[in-house]
N, C-alpha and C. Protein backbone atom coordinates (compact mmCIF):
# COMPACT_ATOMS: atom_id res chain seq x y z
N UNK A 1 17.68 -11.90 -2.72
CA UNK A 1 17.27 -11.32 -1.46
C UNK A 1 16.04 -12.06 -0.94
N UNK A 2 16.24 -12.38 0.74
CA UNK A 2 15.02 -12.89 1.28
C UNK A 2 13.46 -12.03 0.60
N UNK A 3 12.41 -12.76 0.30
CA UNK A 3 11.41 -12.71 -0.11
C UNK A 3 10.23 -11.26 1.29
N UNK A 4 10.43 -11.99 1.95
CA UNK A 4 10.11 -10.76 3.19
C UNK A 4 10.96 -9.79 3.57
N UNK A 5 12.31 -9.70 3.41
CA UNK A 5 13.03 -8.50 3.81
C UNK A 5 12.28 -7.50 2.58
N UNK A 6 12.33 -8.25 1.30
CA UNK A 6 12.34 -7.47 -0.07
C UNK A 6 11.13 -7.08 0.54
N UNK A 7 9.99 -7.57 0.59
CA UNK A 7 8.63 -7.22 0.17
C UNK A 7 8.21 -5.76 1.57
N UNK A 8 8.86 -6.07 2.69
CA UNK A 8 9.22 -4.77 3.98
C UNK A 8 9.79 -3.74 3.37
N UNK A 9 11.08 -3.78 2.36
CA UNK A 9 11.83 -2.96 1.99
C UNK A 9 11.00 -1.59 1.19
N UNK A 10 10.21 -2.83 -0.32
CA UNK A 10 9.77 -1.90 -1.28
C UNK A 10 8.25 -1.43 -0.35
N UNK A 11 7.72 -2.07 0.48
CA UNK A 11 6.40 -1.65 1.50
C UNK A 11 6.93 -0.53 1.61
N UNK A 12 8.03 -0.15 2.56
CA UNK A 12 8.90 0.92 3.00
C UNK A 12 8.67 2.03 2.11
N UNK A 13 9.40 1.68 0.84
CA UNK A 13 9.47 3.06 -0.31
C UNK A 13 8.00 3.53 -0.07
N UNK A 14 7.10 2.52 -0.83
CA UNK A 14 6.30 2.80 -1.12
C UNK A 14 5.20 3.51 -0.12
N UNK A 15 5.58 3.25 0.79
CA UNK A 15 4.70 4.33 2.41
C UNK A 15 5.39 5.42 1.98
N UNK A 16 6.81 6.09 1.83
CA UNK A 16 7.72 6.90 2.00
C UNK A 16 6.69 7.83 0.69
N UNK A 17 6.60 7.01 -0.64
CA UNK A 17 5.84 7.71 -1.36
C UNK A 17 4.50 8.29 -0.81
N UNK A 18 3.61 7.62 -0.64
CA UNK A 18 2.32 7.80 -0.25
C UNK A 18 2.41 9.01 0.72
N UNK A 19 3.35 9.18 1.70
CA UNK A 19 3.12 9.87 2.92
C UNK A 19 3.64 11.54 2.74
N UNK A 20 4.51 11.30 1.37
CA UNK A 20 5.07 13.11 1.00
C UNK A 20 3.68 13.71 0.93
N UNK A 21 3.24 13.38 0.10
CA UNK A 21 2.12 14.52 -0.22
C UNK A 21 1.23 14.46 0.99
N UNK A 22 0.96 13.59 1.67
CA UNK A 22 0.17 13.31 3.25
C UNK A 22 0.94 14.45 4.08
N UNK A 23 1.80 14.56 3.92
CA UNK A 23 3.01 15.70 5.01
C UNK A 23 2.81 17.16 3.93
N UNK A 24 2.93 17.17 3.13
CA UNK A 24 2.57 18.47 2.44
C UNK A 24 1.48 18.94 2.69
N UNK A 25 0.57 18.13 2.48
CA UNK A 25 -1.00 18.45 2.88
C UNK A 25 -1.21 18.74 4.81
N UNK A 26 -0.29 18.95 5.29
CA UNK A 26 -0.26 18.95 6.71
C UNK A 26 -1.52 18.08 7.59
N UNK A 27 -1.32 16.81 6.95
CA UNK A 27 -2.37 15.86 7.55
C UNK A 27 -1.99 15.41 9.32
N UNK A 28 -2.44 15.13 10.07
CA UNK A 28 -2.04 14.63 11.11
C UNK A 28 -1.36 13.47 11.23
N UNK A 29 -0.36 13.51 11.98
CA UNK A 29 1.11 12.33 12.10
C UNK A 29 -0.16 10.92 12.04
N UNK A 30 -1.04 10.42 13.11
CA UNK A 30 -1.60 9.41 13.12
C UNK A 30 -1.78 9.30 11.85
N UNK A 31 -2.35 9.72 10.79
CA UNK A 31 -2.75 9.76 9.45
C UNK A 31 -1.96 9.30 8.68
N UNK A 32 -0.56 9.69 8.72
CA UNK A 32 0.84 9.30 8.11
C UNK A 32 1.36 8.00 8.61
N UNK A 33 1.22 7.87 9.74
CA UNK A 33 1.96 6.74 10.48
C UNK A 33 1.05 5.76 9.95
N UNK A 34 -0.29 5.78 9.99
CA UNK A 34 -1.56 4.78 9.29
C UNK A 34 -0.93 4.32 7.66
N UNK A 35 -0.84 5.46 6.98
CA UNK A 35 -0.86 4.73 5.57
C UNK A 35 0.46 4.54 5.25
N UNK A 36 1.63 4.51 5.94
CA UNK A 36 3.01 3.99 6.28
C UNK A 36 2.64 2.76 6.36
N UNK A 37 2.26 2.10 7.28
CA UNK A 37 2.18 0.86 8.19
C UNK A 37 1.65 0.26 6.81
N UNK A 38 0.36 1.20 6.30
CA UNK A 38 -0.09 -0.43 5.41
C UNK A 38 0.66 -0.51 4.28
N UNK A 39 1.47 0.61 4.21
CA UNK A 39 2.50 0.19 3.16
C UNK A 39 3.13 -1.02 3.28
N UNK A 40 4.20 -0.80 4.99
CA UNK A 40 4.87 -2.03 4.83
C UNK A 40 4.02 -2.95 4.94
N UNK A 41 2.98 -3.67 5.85
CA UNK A 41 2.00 -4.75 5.43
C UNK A 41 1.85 -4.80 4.50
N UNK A 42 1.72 -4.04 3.42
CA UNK A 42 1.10 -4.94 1.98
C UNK A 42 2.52 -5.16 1.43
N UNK A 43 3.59 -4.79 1.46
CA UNK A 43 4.63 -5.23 1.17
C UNK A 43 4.87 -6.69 1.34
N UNK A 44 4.92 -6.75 2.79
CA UNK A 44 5.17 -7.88 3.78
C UNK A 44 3.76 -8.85 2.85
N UNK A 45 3.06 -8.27 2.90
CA UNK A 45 1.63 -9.79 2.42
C UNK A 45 1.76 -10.13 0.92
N UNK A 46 2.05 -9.16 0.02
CA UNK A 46 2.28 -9.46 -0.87
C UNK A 46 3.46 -10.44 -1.63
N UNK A 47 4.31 -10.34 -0.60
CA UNK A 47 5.33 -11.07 -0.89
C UNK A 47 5.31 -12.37 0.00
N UNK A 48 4.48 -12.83 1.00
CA UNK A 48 4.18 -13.72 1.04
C UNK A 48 3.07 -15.02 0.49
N UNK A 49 2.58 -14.16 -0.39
CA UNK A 49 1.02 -15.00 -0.90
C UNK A 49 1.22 -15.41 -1.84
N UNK A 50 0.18 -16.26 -1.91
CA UNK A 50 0.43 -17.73 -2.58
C UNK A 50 -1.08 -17.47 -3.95
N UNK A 51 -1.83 -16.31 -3.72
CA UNK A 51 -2.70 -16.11 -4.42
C UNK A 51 -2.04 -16.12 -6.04
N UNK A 52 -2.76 -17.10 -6.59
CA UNK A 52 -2.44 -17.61 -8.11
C UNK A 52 -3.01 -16.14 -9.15
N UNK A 53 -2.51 -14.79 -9.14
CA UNK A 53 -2.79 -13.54 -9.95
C UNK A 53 -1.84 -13.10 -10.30
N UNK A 54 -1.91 -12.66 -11.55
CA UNK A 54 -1.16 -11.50 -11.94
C UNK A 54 -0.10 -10.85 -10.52
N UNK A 55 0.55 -10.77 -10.89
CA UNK A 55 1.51 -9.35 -9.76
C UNK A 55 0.38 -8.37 -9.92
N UNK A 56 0.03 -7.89 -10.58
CA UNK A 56 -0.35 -6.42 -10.90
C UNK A 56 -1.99 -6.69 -9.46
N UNK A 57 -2.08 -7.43 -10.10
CA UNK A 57 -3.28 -7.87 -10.09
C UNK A 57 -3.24 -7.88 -8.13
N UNK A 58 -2.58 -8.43 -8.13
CA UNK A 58 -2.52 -9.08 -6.39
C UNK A 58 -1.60 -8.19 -5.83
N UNK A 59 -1.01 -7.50 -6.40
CA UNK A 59 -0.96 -5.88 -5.44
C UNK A 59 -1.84 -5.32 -5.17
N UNK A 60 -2.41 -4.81 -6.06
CA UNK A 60 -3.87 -4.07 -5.47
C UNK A 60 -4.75 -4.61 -5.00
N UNK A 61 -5.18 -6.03 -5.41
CA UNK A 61 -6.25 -6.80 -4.30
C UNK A 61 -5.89 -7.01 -2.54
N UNK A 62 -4.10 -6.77 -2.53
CA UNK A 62 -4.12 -7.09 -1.33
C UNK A 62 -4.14 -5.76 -0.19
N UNK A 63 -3.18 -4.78 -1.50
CA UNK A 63 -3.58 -3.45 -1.17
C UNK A 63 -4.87 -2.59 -0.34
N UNK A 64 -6.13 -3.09 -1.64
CA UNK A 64 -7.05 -2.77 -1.40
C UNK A 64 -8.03 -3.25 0.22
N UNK A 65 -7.17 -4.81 0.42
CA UNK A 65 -7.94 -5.31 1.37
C UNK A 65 -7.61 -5.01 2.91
N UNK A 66 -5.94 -4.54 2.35
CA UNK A 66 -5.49 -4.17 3.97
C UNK A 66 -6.24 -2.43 4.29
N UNK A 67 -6.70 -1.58 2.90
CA UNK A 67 -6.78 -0.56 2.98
C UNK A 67 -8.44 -0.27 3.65
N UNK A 68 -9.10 -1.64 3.39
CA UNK A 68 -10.82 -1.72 3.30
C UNK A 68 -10.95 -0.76 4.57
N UNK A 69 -10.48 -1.36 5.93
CA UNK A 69 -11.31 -0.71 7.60
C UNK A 69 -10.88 0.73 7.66
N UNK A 70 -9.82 1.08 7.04
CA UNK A 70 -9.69 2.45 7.35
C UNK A 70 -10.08 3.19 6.26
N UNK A 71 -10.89 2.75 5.27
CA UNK A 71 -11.28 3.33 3.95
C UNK A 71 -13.08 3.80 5.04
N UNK A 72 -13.24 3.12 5.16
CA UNK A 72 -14.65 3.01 5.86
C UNK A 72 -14.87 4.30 6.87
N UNK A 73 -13.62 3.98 7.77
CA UNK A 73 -13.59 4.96 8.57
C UNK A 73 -13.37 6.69 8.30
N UNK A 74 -12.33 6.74 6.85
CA UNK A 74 -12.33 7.63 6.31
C UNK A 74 -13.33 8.01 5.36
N UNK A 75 -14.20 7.58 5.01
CA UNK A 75 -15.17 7.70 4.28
C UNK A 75 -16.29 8.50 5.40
N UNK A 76 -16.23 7.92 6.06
CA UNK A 76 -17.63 7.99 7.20
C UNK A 76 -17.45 9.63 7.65
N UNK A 77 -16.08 10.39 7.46
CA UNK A 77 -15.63 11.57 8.04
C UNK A 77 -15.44 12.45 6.68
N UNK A 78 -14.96 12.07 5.58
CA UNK A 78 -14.38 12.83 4.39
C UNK A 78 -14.53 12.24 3.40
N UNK A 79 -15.87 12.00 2.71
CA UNK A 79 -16.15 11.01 1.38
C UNK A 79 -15.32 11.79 0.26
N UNK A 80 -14.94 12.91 0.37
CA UNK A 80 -14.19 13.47 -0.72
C UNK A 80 -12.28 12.93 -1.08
N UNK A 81 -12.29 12.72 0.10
CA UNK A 81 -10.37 12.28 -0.05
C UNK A 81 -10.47 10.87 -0.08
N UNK A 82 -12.06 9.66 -0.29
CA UNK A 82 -11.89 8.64 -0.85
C UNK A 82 -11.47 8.42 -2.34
N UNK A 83 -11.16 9.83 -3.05
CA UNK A 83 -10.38 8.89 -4.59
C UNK A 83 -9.11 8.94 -4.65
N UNK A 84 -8.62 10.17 -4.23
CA UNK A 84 -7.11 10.26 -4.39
C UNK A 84 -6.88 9.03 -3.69
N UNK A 85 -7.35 9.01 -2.29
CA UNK A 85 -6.73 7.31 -1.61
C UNK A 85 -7.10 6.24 -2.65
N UNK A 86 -7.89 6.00 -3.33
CA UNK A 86 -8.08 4.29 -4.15
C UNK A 86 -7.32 4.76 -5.40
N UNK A 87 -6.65 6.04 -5.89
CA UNK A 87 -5.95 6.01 -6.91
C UNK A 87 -4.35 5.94 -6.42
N UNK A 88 -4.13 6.40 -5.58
CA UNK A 88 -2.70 5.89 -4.74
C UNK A 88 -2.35 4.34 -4.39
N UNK A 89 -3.78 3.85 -4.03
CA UNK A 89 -3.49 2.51 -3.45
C UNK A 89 -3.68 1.71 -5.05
N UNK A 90 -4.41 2.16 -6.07
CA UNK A 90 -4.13 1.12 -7.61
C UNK A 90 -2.53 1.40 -8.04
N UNK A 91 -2.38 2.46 -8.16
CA UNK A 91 -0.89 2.95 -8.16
C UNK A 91 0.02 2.11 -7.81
N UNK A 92 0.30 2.65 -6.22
CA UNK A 92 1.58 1.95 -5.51
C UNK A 92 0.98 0.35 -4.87
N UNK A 93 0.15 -0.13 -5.34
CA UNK A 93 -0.35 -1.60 -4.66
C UNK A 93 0.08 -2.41 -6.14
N UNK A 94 -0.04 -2.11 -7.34
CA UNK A 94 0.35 -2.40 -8.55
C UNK A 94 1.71 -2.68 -8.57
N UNK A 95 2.35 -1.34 -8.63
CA UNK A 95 4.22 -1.14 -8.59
C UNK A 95 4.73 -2.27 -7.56
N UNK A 96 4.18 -2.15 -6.25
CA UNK A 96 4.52 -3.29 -5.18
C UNK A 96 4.25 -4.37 -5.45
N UNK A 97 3.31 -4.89 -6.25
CA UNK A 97 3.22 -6.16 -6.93
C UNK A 97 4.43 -6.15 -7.65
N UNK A 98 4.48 -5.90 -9.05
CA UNK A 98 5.36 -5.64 -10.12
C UNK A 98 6.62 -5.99 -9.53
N UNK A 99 7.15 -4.86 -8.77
CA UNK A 99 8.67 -5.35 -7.96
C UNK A 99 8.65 -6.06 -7.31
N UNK A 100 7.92 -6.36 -6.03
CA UNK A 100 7.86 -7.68 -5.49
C UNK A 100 7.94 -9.03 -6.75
N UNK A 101 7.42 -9.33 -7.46
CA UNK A 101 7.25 -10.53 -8.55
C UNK A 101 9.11 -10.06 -9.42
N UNK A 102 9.38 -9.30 -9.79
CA UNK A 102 10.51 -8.99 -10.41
C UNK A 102 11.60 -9.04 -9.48
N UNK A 103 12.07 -8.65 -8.55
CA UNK A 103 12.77 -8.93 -7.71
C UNK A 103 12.99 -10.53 -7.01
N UNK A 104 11.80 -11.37 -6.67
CA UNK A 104 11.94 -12.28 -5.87
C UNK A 104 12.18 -13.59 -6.99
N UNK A 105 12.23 -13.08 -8.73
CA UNK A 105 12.38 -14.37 -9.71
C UNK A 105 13.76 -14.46 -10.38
């Protein structure tokens, strides 16, 4: 499978994950639609980069980097729902490495 369809695809799941408990928690749609999107982007980036790491490793670095401006912004409003977010994004930025690297070899 193309290298970017894959890496959109598992982005996909992996928003789909992130966003149940975001919808349980009756967060606001913008809120959901936000950490969707960087799902598929880090999908999409991860499976294009050329960064010489671990999978594991370069999921979550890229994870983390698409997650940085809206970490800030959420911080600045709710310093308390900054861990569950950096333990979701080591989580599913990891797994999206992992399958991205297993899938595309």
């Amino acid at each position: 499978m193309n290298k970017i369809i894959l890496g959109i695809l598992l982005g996909c799941i992996a928003g789909i994950i992130d966003v149940i408990p975001m919808i349980l928690q009756k967060l606001t749609w913008d809120a959901n639609i936000s950490a969707f999107c960087l799902w598929v982007v880090a999908g999409l980036m991860i499976s294009t980069s050329t960064l010489q790491l671990p999978a594991v490793l370069k999921g979550i670095l890229i994870s983390f980097l698409i997650l940085l401006p809206s970490l800030i912004l959420i911080a600045w409003k709710d310093t308390k729902s900054i861990i569950p977010i950096l333990i979701m994004t080591v989580i599913l930025g990891s797994l999206l490495g992992l399958g991205i690297n297993k899938f595309t070899k």
